[in-house]
Protein backbone atom coordinates (compact mmCIF):
# COMPACT_ATOMS: atom_id res chain seq x y z
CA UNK A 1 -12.28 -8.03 -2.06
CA UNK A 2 -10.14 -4.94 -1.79
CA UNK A 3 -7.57 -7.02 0.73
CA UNK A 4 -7.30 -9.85 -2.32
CA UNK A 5 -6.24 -7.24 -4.79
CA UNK A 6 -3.79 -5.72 -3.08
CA UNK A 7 -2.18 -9.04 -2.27
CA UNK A 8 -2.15 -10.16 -5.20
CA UNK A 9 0.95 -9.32 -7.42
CA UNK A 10 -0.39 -8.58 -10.77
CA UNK A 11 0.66 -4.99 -12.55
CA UNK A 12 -3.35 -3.98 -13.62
CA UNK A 13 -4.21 -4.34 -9.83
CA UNK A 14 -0.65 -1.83 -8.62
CA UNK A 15 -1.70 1.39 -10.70
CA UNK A 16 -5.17 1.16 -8.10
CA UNK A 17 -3.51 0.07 -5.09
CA UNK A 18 -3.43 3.87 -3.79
CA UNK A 19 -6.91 4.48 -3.86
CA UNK A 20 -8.14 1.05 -1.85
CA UNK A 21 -8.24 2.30 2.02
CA UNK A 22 -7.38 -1.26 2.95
CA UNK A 23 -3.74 -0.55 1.56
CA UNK A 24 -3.12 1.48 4.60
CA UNK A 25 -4.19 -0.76 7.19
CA UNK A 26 -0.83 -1.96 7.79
CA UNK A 27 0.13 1.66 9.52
CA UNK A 28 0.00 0.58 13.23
CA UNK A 29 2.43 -2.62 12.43
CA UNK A 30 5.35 0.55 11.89
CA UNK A 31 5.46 1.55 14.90
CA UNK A 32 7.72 -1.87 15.57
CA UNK A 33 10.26 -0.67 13.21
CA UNK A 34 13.37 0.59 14.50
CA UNK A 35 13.79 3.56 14.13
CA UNK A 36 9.67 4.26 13.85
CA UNK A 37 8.54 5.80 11.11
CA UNK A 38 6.36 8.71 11.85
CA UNK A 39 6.30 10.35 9.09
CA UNK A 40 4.70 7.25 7.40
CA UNK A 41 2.75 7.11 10.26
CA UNK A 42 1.34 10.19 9.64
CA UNK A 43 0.60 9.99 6.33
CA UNK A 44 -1.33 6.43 6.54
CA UNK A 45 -3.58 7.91 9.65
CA UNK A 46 -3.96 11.10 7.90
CA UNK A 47 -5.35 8.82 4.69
CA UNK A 48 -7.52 6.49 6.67
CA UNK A 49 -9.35 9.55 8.34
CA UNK A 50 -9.81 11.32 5.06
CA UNK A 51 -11.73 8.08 4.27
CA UNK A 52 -13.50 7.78 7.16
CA UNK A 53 -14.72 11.39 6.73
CA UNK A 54 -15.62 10.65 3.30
CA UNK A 55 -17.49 7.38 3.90
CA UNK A 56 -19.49 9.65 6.29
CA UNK A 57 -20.37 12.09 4.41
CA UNK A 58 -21.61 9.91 1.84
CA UNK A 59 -23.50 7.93 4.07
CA UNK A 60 -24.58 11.32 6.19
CA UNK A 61 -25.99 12.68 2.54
CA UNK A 62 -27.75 9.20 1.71
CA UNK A 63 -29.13 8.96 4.80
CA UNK A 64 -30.65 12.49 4.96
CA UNK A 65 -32.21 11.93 1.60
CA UNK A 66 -34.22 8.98 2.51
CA UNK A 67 -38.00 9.82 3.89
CA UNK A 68 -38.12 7.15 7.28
CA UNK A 69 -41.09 8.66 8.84
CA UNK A 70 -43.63 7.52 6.33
């Protein structure tokens, strides 16, 4: 779903298109550009790994909550 919105090229959907992780998916296809981008580079990777690290946490907190022994 998150991949249709930010394709799509309506206004209401570009004031969230900074907070949808699948925005910065497109980091790795930089490194083709001449002169590369690192900076950008940076900045995507260092985005995607603050959501990874927040998807884990959630699901690390979730996870510890739930009673699976009985």
């Amino acid at each position: 779903m998150s991949i249709l919105i930010i394709t799509l090229p309506f206004e209401l959907f570009q004031a969230i298109r900074p907070f949808l992780f699948v925005n910065y998916f497109n980091a790795w296809q930089m490194v083709f550009d001449d002169p590369i981008p690192w900076g950008a580079i940076r900045t995507n990777a260092a985005i995607l790994a603050g959501f990874i690290a927040a998807f884990f946490l959630m699901t690390l907190v979730t996870f510890s909550r739930k009673d699976i022994l009985s």
